[in-house]
C-alpha atoms as a PDB file:
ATOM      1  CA  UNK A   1     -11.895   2.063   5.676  1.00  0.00           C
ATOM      2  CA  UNK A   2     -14.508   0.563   8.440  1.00  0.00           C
ATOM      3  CA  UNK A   3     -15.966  -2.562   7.395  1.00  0.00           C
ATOM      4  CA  UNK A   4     -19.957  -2.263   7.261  1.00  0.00           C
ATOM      5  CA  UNK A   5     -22.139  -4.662   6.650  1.00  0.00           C
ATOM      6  CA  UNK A   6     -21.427  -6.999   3.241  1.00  0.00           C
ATOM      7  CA  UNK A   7     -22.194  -5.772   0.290  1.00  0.00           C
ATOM      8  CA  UNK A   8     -23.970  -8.020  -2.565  1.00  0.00           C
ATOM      9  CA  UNK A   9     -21.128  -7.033  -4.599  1.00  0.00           C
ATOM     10  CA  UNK A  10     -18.446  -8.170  -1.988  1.00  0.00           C
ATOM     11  CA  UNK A  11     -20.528 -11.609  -1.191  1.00  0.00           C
ATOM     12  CA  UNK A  12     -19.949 -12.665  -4.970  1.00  0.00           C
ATOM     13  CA  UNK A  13     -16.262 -11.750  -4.083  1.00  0.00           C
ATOM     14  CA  UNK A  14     -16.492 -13.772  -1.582  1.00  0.00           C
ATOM     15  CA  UNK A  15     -18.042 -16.860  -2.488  1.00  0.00           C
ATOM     16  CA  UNK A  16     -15.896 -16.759  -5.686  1.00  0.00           C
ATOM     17  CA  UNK A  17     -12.569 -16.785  -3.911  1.00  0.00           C
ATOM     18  CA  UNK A  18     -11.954 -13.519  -4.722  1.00  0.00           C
ATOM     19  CA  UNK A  19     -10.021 -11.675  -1.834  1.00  0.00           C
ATOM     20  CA  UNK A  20      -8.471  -8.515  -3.488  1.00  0.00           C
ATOM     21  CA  UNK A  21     -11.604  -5.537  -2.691  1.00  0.00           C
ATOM     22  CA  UNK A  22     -12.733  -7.242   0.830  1.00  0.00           C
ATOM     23  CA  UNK A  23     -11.149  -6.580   4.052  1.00  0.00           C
ATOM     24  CA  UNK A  24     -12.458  -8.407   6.726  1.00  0.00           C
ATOM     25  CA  UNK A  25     -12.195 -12.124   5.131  1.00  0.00           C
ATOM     26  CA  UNK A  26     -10.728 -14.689   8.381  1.00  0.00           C
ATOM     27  CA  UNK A  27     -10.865 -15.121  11.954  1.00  0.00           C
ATOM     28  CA  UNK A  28      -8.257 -13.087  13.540  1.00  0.00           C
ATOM     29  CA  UNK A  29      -4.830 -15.409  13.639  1.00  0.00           C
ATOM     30  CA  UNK A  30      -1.536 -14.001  15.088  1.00  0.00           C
ATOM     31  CA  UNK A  31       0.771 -12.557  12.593  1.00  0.00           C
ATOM     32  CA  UNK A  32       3.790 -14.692  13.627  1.00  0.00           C
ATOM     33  CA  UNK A  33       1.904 -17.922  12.800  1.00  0.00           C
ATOM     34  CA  UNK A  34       2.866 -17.154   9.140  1.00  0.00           C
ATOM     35  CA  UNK A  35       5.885 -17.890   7.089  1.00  0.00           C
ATOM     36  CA  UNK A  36       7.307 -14.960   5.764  1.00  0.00           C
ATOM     37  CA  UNK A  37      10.523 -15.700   3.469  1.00  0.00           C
ATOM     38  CA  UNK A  38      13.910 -14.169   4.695  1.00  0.00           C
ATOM     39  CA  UNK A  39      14.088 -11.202   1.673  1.00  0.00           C
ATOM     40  CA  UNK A  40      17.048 -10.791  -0.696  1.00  0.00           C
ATOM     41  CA  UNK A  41      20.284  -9.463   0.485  1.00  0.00           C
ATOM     42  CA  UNK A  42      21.362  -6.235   0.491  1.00  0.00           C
ATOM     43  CA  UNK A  43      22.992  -4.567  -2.264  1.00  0.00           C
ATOM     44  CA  UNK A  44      26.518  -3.436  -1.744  1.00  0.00           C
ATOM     45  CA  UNK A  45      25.148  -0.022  -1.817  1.00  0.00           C
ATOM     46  CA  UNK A  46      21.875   0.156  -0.411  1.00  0.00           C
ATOM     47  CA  UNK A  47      19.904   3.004  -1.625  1.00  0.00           C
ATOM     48  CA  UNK A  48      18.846   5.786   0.218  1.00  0.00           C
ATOM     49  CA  UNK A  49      15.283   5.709   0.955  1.00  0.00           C
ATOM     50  CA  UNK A  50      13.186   8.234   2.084  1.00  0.00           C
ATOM     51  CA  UNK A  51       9.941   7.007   3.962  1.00  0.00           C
ATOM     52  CA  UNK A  52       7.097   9.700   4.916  1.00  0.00           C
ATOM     53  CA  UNK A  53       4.455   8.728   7.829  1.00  0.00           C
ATOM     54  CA  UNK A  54       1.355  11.262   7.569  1.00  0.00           C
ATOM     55  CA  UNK A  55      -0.143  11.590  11.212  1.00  0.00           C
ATOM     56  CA  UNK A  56      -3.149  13.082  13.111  1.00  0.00           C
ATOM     57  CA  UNK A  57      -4.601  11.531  15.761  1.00  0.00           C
ATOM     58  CA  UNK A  58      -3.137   8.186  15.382  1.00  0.00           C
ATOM     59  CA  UNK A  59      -2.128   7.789  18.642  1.00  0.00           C
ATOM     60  CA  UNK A  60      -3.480   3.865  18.922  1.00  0.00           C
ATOM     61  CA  UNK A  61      -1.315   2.896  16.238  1.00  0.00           C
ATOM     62  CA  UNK A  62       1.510   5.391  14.896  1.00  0.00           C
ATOM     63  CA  UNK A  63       4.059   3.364  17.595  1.00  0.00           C
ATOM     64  CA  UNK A  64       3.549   0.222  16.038  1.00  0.00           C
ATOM     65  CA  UNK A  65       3.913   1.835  12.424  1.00  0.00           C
ATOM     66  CA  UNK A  66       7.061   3.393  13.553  1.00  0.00           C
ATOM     67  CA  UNK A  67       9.022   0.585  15.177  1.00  0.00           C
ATOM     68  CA  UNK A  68       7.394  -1.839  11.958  1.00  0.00           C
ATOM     69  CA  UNK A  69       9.675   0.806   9.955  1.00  0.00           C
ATOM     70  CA  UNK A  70      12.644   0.757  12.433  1.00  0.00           C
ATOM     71  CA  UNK A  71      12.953  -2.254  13.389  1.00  0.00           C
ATOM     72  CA  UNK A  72      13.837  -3.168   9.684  1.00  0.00           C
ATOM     73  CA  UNK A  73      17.364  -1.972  10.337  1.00  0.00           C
ATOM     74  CA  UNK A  74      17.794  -0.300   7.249  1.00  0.00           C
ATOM     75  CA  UNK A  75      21.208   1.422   6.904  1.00  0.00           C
ATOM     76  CA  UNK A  76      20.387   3.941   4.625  1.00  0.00           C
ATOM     77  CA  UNK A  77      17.197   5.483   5.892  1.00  0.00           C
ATOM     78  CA  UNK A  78      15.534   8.702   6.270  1.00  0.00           C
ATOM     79  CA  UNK A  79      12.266   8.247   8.360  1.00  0.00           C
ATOM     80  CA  UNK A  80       9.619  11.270   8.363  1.00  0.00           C
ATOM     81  CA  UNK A  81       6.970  12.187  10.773  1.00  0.00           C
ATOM     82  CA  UNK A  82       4.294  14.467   9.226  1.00  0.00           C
ATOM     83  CA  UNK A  83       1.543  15.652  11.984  1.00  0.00           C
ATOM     84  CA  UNK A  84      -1.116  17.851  11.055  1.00  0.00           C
ATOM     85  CA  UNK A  85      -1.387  19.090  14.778  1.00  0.00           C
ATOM     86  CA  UNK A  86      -2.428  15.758  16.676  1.00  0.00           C
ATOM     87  CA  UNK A  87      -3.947  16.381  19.976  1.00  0.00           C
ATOM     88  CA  UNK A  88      -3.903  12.970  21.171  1.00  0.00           C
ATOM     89  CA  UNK A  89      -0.766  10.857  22.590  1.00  0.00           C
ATOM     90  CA  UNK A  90       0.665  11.069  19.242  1.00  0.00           C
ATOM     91  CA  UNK A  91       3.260  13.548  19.749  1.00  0.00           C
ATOM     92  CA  UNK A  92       4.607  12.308  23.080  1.00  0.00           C
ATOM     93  CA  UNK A  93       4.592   8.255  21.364  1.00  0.00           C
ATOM     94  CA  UNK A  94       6.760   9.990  18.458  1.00  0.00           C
ATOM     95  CA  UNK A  95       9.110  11.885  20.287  1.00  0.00           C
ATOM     96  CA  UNK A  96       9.700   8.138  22.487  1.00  0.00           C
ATOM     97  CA  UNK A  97      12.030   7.096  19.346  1.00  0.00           C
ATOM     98  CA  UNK A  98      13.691  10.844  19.307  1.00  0.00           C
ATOM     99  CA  UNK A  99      17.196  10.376  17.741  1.00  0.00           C
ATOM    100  CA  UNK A 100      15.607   7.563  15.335  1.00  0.00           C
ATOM    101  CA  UNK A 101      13.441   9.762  13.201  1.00  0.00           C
ATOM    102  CA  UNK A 102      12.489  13.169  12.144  1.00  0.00           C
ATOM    103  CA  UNK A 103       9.242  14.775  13.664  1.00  0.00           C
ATOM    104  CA  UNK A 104       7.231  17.405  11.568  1.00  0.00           C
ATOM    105  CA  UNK A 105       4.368  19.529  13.485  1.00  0.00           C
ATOM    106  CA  UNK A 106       2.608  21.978  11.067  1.00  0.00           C
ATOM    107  CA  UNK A 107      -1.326  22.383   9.205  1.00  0.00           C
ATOM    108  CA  UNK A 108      -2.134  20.920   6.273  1.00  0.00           C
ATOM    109  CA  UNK A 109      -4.783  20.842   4.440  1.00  0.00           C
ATOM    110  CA  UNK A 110      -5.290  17.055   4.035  1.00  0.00           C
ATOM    111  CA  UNK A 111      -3.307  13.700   3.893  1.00  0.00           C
ATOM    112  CA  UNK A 112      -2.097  14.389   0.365  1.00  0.00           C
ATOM    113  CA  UNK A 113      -0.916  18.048   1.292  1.00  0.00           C
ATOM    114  CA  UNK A 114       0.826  16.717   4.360  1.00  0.00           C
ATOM    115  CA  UNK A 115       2.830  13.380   2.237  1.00  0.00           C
ATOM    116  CA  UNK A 116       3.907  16.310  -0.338  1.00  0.00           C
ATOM    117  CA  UNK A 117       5.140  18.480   2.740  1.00  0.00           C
ATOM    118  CA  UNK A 118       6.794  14.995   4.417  1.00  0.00           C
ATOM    119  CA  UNK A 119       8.558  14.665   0.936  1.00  0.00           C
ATOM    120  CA  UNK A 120      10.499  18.114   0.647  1.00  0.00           C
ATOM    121  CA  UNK A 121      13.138  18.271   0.783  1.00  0.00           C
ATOM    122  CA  UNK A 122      13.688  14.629  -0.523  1.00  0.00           C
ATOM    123  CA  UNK A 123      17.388  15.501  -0.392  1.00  0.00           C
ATOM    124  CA  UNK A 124      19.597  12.811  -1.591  1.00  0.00           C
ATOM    125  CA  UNK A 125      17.177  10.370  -1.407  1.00  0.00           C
ATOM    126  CA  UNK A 126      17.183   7.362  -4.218  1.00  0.00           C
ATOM    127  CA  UNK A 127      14.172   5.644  -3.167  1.00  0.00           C
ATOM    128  CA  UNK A 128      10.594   6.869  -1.883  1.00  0.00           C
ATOM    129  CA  UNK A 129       7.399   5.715  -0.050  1.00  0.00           C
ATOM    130  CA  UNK A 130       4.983   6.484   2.514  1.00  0.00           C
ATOM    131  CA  UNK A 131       3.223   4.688   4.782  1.00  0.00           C
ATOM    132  CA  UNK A 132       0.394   5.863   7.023  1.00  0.00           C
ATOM    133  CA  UNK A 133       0.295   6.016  10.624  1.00  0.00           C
ATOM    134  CA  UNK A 134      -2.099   2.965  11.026  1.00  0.00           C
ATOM    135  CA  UNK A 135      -0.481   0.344   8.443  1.00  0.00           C
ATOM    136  CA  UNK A 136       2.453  -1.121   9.002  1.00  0.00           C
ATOM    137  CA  UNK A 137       5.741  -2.838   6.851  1.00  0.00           C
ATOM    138  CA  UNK A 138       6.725  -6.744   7.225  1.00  0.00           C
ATOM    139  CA  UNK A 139      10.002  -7.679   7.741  1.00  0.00           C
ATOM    140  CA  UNK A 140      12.368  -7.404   5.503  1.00  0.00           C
ATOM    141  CA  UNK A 141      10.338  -5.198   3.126  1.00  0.00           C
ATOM    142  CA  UNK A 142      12.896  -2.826   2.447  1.00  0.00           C
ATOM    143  CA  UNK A 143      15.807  -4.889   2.186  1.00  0.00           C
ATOM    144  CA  UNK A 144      14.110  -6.831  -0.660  1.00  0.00           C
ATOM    145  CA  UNK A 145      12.353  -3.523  -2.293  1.00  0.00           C
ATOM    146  CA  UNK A 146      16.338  -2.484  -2.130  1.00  0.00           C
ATOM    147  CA  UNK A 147      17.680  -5.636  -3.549  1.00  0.00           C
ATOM    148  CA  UNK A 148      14.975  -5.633  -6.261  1.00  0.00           C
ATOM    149  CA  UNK A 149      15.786  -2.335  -7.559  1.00  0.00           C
ATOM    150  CA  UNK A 150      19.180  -2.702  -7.432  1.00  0.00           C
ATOM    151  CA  UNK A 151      18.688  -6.188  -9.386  1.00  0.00           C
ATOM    152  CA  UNK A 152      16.420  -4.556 -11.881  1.00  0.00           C
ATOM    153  CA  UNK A 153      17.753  -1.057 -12.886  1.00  0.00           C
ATOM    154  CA  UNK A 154      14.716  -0.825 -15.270  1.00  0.00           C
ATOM    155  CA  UNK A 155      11.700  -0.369 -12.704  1.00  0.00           C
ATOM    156  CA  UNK A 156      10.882   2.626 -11.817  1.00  0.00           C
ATOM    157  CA  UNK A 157       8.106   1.816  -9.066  1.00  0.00           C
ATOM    158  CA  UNK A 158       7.362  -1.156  -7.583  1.00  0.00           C
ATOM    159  CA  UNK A 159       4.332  -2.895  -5.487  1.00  0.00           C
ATOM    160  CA  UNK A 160       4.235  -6.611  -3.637  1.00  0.00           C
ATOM    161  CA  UNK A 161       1.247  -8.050  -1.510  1.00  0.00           C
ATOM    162  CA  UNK A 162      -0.654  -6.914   1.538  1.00  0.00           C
ATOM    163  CA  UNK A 163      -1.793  -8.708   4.544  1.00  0.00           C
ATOM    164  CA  UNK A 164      -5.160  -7.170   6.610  1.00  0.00           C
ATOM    165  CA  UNK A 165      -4.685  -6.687  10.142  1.00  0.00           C
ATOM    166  CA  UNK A 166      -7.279  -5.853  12.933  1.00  0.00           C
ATOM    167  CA  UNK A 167      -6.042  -3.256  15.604  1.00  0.00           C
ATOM    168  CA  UNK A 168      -4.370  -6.059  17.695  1.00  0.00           C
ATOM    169  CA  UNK A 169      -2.270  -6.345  14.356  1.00  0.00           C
ATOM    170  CA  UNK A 170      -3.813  -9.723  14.054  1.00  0.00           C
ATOM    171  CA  UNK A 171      -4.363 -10.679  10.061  1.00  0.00           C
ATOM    172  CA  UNK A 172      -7.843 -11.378   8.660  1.00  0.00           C
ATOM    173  CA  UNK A 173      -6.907 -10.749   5.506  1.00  0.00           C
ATOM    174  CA  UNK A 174      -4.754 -11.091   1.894  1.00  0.00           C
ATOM    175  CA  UNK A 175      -4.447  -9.628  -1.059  1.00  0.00           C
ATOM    176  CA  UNK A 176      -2.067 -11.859  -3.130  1.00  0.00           C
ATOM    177  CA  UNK A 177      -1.526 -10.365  -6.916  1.00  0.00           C
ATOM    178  CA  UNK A 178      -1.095 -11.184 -10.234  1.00  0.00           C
ATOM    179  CA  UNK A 179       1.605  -9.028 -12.434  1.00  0.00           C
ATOM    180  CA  UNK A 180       0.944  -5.690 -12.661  1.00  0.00           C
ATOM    181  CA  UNK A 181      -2.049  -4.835 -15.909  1.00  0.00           C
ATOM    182  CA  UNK A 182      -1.453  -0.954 -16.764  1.00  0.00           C
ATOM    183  CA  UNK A 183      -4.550  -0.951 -18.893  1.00  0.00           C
ATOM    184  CA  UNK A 184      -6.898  -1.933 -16.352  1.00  0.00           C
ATOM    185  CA  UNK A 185      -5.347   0.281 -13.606  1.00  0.00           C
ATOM    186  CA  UNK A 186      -6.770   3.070 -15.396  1.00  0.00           C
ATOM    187  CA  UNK A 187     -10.486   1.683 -14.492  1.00  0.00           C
ATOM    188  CA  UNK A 188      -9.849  -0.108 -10.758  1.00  0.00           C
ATOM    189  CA  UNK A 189      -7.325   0.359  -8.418  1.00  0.00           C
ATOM    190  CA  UNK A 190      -5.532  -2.917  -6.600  1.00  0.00           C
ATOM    191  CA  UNK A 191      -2.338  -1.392  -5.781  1.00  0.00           C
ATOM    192  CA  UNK A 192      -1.634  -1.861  -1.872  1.00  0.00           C
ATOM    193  CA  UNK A 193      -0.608   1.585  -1.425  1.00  0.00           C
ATOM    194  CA  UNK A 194       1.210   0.621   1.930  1.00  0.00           C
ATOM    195  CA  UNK A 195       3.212  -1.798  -0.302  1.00  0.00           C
ATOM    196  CA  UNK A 196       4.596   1.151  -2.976  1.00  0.00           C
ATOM    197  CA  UNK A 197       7.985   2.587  -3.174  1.00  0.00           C
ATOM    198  CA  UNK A 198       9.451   4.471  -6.256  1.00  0.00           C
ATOM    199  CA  UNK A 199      12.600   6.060  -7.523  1.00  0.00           C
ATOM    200  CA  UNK A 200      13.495   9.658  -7.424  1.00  0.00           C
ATOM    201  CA  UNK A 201      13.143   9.878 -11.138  1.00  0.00           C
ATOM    202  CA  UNK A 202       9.859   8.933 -11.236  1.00  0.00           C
ATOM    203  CA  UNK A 203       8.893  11.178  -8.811  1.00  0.00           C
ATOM    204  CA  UNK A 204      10.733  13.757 -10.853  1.00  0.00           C
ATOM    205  CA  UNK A 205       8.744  13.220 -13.668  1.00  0.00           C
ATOM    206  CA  UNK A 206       5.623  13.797 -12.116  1.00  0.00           C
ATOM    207  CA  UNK A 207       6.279  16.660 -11.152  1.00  0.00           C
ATOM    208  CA  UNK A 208       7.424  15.901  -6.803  1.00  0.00           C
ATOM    209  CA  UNK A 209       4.080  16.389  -6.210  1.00  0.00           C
ATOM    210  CA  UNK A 210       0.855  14.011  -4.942  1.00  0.00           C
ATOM    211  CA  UNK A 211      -2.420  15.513  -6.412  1.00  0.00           C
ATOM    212  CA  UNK A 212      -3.390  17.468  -2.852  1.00  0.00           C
ATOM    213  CA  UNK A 213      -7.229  18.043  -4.355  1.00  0.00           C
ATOM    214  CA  UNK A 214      -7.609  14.319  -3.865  1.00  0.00           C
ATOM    215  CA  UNK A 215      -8.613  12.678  -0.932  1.00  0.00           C
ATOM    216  CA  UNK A 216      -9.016   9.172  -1.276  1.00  0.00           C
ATOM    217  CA  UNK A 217      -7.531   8.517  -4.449  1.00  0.00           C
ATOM    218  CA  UNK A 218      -3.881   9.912  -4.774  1.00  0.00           C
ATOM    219  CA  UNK A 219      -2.009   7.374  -4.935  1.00  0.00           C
ATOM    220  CA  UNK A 220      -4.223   5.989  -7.677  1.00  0.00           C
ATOM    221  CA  UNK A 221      -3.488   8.920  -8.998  1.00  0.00           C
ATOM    222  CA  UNK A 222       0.517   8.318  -8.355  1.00  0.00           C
ATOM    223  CA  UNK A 223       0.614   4.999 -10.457  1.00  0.00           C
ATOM    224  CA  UNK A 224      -1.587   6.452 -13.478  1.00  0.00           C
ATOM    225  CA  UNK A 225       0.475   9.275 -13.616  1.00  0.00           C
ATOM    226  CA  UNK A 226       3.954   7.399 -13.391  1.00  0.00           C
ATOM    227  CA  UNK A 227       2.772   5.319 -16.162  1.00  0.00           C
ATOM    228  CA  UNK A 228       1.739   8.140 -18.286  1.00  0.00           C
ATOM    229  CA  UNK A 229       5.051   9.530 -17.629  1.00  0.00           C
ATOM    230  CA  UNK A 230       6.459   6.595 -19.444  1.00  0.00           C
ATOM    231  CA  UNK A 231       7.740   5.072 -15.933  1.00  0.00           C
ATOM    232  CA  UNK A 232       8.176   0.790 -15.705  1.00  0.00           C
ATOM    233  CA  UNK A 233       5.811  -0.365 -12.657  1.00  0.00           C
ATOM    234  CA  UNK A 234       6.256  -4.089 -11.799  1.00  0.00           C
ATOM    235  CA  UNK A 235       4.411  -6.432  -9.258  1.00  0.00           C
ATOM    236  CA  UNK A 236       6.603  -8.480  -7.137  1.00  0.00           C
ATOM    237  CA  UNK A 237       4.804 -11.008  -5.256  1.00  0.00           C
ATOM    238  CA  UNK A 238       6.009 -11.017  -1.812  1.00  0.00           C
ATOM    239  CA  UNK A 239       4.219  -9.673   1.471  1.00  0.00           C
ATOM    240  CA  UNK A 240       5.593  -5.957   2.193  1.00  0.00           C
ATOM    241  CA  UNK A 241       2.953  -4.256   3.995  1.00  0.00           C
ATOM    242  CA  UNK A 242      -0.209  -4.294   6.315  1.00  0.00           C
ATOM    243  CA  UNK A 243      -3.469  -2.209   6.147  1.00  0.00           C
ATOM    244  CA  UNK A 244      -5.349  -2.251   8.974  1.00  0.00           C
ATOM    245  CA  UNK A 245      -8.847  -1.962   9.270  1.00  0.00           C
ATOM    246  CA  UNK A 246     -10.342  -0.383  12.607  1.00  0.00           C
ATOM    247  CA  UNK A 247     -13.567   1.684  13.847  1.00  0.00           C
ATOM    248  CA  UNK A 248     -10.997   5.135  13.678  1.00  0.00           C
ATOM    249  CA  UNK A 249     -10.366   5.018   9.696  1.00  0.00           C
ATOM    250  CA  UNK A 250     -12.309   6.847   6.926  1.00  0.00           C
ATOM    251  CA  UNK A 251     -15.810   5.471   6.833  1.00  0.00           C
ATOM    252  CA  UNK A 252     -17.867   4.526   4.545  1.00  0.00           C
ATOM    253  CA  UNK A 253     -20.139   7.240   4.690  1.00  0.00           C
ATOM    254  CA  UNK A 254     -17.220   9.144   3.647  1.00  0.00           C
ATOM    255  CA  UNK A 255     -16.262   7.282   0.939  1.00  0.00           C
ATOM    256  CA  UNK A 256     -19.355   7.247  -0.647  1.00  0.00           C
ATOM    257  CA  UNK A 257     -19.495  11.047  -0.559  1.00  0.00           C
ATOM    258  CA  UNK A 258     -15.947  11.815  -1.707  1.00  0.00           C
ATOM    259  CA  UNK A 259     -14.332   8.299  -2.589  1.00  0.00           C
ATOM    260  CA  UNK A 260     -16.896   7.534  -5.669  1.00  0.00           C
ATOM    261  CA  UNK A 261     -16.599  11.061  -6.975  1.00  0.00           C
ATOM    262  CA  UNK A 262     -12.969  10.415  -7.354  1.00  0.00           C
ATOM    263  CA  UNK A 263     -13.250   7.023  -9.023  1.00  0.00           C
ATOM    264  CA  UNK A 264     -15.299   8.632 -11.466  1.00  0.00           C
ATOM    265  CA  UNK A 265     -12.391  11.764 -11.827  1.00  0.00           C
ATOM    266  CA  UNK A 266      -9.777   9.127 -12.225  1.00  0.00           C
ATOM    267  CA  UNK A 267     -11.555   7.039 -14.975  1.00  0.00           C
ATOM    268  CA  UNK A 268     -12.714  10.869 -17.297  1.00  0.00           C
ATOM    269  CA  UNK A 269      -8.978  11.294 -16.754  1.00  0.00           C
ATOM    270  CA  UNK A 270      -6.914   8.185 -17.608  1.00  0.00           C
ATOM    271  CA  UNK A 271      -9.386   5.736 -18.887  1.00  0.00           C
ATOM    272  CA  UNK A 272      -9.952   7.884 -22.246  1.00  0.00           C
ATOM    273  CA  UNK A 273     -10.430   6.481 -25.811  1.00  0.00           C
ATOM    274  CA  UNK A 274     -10.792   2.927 -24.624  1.00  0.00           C
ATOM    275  CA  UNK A 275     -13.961   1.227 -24.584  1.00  0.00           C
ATOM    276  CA  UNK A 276     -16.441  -0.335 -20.599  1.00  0.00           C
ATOM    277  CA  UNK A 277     -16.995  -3.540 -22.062  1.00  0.00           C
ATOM    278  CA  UNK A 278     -13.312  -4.156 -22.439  1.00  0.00           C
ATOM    279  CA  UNK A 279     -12.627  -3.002 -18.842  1.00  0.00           C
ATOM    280  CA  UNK A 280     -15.161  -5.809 -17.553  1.00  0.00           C
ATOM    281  CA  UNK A 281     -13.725  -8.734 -19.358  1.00  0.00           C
ATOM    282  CA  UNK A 282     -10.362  -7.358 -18.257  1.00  0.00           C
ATOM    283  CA  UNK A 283     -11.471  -6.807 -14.546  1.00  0.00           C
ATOM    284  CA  UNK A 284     -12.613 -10.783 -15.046  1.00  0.00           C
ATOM    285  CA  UNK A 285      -8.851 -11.720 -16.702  1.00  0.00           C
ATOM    286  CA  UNK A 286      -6.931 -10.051 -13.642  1.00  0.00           C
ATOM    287  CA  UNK A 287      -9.752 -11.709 -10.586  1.00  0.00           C
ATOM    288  CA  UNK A 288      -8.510 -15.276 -12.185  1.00  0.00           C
ATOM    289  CA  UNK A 289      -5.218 -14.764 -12.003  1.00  0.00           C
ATOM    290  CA  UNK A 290      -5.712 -12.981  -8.456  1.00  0.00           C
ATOM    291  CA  UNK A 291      -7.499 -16.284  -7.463  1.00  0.00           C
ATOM    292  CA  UNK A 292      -4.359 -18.291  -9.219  1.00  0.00           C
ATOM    293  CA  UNK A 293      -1.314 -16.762  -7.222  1.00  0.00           C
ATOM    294  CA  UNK A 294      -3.778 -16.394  -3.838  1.00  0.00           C
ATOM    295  CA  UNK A 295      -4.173 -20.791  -4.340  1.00  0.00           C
ATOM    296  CA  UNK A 296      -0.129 -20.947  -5.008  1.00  0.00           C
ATOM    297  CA  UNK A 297       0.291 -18.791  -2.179  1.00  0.00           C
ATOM    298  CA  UNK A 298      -0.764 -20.831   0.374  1.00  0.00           C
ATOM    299  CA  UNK A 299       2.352 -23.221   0.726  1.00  0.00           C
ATOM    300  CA  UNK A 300       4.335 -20.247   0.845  1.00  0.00           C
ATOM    301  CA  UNK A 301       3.091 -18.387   3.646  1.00  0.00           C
ATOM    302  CA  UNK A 302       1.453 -21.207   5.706  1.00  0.00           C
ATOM    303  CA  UNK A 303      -2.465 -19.604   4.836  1.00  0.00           C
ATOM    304  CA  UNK A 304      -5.149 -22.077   5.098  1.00  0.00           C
ATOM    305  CA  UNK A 305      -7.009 -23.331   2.105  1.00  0.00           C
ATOM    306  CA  UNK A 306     -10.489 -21.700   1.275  1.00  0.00           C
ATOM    307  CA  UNK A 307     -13.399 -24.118  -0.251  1.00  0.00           C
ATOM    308  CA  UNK A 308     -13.046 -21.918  -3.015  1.00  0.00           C
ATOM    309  CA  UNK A 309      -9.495 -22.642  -4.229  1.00  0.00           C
ATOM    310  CA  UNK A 310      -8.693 -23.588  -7.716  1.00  0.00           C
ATOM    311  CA  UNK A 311      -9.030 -27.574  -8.125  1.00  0.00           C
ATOM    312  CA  UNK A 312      -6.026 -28.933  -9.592  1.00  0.00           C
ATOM    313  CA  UNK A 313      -3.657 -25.525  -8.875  1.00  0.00           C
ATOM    314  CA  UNK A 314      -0.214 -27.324  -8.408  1.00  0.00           C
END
């Protein structure tokens, strides 16, 4: 969403060390400055993965989405272009990679309704994810998501780490994560959405279907209802996607309209029988650990130490 003024809720955040709920936290630094690790190999069978970009009006951005998706060279791909009727240069930027994708024109009635529409058929598909029209994947991401499933027959969806980008796709921003706490998903959401992909059975048994009432919150939604379905969701910590943060996105005027009204929805519906105070000193438990693998990040991808770091993190 646009980034407003700070909140007093986001400057304790920030003079904490806590990076996971902000968005504009650094200078602008070029994305290439940073070390991303070459990901696993590929599986002797890759699996097929189905990938669905929901468009309107995302003619600034949806080109450097697309070739972030192509340019992974991934052999076993199905690539989806959803547009709700874009009247800007989107259709003309699309139709540039013609022969590389699959473009979709047709209504919807919202991002959720047009992701459901982008996912059917899913055909033979093994693997599934979207990724909207402003975000974009890091290298490698699906080469390791496919290694990691393949390695781990178990998981049923899986989630890594997000960079924040400006629209020059320049990063002022991380959000490096502990291991994935199914309790206190069902009160706060910290899964990079840009960073999920599934398998077809869990998609199965939800039903093939986002919630298309929801506007801000389905894929909040996704996750709680994948893990009520009995479904395995692991954290792997490695860098698979970017969200980018520009003046175009969903403000927060709109959020706090329609965005709080579905917090509260998700909480009446998944967060029953289990007691506030326990979701605060759980929120507290997860924001150390967050501040943990951000500190033993740093090595790793080259990102500058805060003031704030952990004294004494190895």
């Amino acid at each position: 969403m646009t980034v407003g003024p700070e909140s007093p809720g986001q400057r304790v955040r920030r003079l904490a060390g806590i990076r996971i709920g902000r968005f504009a936290q650094d200078p602008p630094r070029p994305l290439e400055q940073l070390r991303l690790p070459a990901p696993l190999p590929l599986p002797s069978r890759p699996p097929s993965i189905l990938l669905v970009t929901p468009s309107l009006n995302q003619g600034e951005f949806v080109g450097r989405t697309i070739r972030s998706v192509l340019d992974q060279h991934y052999p076993a791909l199905t690539y989806r272009i959803q547009d709700g009727g874009s009247t800007d240069a989107t259709h003309g930027i699309v139709r540039s990679f013609e022969g590389e994708l699959c473009l979709r024109i047709e209504p919807d009635s919202g991002q959720a309704d047009a992701i459901n529409r982008g996912f059917s058929p899913a055909g033979d598909a093994e693997v599934l994810a979207w990724l909207n029209a402003d975000d974009l994947l890091l290298p490698g991401a699906l080469s390791h998501v496919a290694a990691m499933f393949d390695r781990h027959p178990e998981i049923d969806m899986l989630y890594g780490d997000r960079l924040i980008v400006d629209s020059r796709d320049r990063v002022i921003g991380r959000w490096i994560l502990p291991d994935h706490d199914a309790t206190l998903t069902k009160w706060i959401d910290y899964v990079p959405q840009e960073t999920m992909f599934w398998r077809r059975r869990a998609w199965e048994a939800i039903g093939e279907r986002l919630d298309s009432t929801l506007h801000f919150a389905m894929d909040w939604d996704l996750v709680l209802r994948m893990q009520a379905a009995g479904c395995t969701i692991r954290h792997i910590p490695r860098l698979l996607g970017a969200f980018r943060v520009h003046e175009a996105q969903k403000t927060q005027a709109d959020y706090a309209r329609a965005g709080k009204h579905e917090i509260r929805a998700m909480r009446e519906r998944h967060w029953r029988g289990l007691k506030v105070p326990f979701a605060h000193v759980a929120h507290l438990r997860y924001l150390y650990q967050h501040r943990r693998a951000d500190s033993l990040s740093r090595e790793q991808y080259g990102f500058q130490a805060d003031p704030s770091d952990l004294q004494g993190t190895p």
